[in-house]
C-alpha atoms as a PDB file:
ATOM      1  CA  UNK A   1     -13.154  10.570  -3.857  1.00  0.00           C
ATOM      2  CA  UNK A   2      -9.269  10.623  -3.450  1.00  0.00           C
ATOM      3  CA  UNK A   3      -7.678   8.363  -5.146  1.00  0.00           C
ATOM      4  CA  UNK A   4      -6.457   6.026  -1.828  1.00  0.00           C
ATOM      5  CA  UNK A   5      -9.912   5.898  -1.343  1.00  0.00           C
ATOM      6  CA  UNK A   6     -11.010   4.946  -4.900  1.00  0.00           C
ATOM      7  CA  UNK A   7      -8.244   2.204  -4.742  1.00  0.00           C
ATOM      8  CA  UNK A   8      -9.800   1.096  -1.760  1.00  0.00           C
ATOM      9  CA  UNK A   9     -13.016   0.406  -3.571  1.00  0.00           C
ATOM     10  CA  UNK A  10     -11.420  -1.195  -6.265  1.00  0.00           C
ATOM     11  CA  UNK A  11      -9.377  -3.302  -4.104  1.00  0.00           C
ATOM     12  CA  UNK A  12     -12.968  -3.952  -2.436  1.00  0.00           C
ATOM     13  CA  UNK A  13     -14.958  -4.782  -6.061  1.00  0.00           C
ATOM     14  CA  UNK A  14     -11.948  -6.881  -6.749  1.00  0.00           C
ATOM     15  CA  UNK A  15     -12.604  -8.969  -3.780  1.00  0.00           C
ATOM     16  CA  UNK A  16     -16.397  -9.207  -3.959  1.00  0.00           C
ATOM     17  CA  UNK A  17     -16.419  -9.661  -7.357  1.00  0.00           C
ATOM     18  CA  UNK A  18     -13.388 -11.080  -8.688  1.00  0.00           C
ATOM     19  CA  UNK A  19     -12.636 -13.986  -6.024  1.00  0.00           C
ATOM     20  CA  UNK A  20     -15.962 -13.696  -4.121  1.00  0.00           C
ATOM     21  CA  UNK A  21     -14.573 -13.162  -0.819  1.00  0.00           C
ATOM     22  CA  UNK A  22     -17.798 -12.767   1.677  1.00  0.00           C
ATOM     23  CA  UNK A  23     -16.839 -12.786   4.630  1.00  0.00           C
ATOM     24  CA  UNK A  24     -14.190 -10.290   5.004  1.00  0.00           C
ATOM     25  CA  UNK A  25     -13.301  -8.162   1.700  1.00  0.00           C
ATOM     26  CA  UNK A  26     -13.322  -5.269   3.949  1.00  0.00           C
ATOM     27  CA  UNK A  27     -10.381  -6.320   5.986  1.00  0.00           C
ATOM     28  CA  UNK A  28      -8.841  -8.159   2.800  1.00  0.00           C
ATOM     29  CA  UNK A  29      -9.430  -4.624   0.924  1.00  0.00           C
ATOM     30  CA  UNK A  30      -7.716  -2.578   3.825  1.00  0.00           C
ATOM     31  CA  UNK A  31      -4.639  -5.325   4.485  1.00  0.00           C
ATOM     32  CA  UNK A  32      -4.075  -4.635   0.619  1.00  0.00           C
ATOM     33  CA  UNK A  33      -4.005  -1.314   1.059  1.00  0.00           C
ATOM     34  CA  UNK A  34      -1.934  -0.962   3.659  1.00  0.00           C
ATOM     35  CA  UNK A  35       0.547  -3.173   1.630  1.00  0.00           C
ATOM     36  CA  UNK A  36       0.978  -0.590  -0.959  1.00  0.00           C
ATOM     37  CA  UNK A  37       1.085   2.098   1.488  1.00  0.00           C
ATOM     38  CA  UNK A  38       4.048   0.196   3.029  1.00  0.00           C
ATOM     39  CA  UNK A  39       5.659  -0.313  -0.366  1.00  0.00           C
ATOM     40  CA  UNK A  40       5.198   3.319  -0.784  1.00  0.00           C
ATOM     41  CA  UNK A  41       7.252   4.204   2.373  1.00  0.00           C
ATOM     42  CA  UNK A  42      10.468   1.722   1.951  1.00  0.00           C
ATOM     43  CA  UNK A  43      12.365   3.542   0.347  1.00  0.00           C
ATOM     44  CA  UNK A  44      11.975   6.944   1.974  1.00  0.00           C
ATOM     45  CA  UNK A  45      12.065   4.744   5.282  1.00  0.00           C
ATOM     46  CA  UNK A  46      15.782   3.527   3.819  1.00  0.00           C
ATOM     47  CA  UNK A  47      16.864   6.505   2.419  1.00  0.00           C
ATOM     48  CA  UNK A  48      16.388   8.338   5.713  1.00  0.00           C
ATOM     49  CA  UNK A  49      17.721   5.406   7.213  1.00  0.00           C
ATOM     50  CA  UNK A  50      20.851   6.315   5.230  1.00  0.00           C
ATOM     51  CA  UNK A  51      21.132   9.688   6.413  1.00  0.00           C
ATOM     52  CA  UNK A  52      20.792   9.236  10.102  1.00  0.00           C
ATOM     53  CA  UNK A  53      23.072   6.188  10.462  1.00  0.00           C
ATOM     54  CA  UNK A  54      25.424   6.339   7.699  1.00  0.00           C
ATOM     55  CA  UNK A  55      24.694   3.152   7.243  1.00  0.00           C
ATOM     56  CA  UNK A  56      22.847   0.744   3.884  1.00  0.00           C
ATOM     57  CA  UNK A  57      22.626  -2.157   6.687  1.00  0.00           C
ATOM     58  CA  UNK A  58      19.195  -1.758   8.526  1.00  0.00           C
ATOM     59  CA  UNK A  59      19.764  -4.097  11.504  1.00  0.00           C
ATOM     60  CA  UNK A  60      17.481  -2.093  13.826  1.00  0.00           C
ATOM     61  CA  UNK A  61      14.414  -3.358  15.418  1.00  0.00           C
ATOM     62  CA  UNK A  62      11.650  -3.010  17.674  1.00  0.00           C
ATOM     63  CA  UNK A  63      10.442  -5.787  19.639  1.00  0.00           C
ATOM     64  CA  UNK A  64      12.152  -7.837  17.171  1.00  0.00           C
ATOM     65  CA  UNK A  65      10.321  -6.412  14.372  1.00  0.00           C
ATOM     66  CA  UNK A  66      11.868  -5.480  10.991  1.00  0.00           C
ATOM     67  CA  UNK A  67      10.835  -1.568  10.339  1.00  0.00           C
ATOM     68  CA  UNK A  68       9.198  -2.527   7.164  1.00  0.00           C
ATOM     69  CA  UNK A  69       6.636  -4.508   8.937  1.00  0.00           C
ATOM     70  CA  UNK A  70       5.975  -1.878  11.422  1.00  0.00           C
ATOM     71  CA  UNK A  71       5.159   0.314   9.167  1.00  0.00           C
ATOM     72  CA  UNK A  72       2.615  -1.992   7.080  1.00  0.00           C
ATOM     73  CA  UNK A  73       0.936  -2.357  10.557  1.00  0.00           C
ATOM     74  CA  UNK A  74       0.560   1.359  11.200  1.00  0.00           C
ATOM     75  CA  UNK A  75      -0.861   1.447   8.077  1.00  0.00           C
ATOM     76  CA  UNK A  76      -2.957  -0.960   8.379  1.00  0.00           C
ATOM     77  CA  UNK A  77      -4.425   0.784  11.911  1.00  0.00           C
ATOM     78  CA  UNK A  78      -4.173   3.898   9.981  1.00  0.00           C
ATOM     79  CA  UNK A  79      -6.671   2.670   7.252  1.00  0.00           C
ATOM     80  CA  UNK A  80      -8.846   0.419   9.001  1.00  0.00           C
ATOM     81  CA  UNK A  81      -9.635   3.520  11.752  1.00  0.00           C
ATOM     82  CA  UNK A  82     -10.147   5.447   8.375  1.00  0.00           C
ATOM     83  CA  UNK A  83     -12.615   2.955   6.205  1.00  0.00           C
ATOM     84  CA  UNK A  84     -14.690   1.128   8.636  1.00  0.00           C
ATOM     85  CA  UNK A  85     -17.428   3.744   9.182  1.00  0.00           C
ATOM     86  CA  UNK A  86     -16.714   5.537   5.309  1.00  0.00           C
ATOM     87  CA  UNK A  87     -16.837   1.776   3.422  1.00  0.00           C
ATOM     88  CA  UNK A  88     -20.413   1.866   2.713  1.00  0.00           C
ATOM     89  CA  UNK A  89     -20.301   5.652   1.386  1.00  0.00           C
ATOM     90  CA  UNK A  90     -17.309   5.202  -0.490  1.00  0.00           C
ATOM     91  CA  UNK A  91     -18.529   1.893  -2.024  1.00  0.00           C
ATOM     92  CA  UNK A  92     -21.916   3.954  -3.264  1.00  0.00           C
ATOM     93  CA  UNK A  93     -19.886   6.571  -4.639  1.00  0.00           C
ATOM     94  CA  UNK A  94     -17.817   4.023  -6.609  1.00  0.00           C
ATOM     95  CA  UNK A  95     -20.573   2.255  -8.398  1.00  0.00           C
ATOM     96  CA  UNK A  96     -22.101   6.136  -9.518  1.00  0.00           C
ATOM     97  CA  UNK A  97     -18.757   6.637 -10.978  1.00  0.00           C
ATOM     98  CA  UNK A  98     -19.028   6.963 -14.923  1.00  0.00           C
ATOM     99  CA  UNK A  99     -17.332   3.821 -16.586  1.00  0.00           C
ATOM    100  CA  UNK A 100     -14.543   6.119 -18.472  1.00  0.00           C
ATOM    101  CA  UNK A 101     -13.493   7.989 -15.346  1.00  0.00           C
ATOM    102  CA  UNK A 102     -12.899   4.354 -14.060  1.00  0.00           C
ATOM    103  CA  UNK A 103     -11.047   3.652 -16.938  1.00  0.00           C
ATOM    104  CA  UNK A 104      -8.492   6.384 -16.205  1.00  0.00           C
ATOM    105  CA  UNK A 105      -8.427   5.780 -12.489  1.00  0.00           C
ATOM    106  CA  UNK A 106      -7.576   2.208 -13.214  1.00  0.00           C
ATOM    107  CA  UNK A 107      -5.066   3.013 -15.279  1.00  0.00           C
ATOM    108  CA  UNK A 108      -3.671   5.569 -12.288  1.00  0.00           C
ATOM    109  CA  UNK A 109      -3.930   2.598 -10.161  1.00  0.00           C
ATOM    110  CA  UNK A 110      -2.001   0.560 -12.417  1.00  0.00           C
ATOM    111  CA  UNK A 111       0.751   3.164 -12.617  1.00  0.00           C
ATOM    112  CA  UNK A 112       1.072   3.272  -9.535  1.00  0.00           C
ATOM    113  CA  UNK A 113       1.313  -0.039  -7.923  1.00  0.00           C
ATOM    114  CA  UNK A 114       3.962  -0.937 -10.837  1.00  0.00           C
ATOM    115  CA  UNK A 115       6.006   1.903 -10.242  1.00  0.00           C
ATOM    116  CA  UNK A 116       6.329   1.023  -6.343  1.00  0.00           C
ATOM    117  CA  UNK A 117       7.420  -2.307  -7.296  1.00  0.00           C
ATOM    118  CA  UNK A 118       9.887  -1.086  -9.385  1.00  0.00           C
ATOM    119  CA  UNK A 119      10.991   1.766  -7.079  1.00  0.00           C
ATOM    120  CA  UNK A 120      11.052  -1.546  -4.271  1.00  0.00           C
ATOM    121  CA  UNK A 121      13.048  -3.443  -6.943  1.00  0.00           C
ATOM    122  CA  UNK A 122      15.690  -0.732  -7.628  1.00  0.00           C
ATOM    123  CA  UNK A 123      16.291  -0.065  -3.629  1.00  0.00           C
ATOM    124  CA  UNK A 124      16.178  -3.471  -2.697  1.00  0.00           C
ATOM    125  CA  UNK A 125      19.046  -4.467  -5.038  1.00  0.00           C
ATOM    126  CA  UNK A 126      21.053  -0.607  -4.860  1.00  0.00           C
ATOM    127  CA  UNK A 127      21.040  -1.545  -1.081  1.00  0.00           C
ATOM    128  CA  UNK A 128      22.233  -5.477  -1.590  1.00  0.00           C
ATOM    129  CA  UNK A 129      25.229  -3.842  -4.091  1.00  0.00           C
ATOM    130  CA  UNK A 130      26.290  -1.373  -1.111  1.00  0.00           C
ATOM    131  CA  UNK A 131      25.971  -4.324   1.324  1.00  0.00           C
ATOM    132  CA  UNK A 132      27.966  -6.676  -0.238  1.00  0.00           C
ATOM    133  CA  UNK A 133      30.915  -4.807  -1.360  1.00  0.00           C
END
């Protein structure tokens, strides 16, 4: 199990478990995930965006779309196409993992969604400084 796919499950227990979501944690599980893929891809998104229009100002859009939300939603296609049929295997294989293996998993999981909010953070106001002055 990869570890997109083991944050999957969790993001899955998480909403069985933890807020008792029935009638769609899948969806819930795969919106999330696609959220953190889409936080992961910002700031390459902007820093190519840099390169190719000399520019810190994205203004571009498609279909009146901001970028950022574009890519959340190929994401988003991207993961549900990948977990609908694999949700049931993957969620089997999660419960026979050992409890300390999920311990430092979690803690992978952890490092990573703080460190794309910080990444986020960092770009979001570097590109406000460049914008404003």
């Amino acid at each position: 199990m990869n570890f997109f796919e083991y944050l999957y499950c969790r993001l899955y227990w998480w909403n069985t478990e933890v807020i008792k979501e029935r009638s769609t944690p899948v969806f819930r599980s795969i919106v999330g995930l696609a959220v953190f893929h889409g936080f992961s891809a910002i700031p390459i998104f902007g820093v190519l965006y840099v390169l190719i229009y000399n520019s810190y100002y994205i203004d571009k859009t498609f279909l009146g779309m901001s970028p950022f939300l574009i890519i959340v939603i190929i994401a988003m296609i991207i993961n549900f196409l990948y977990f609908r049929k694999k949700q049931i295997v993957l969620y089997k294989q999660f419960k026979n993992i050992p409890k300390q293996e999920k311990k430092r998993k979690d803690v992978l999981c952890i490092i990573y969604i703080v460190s794309i909010i910080v990444v986020n953070t960092f770009f979001v106001v570097y590109f406000r400084s460049k914008n404003l002055g």
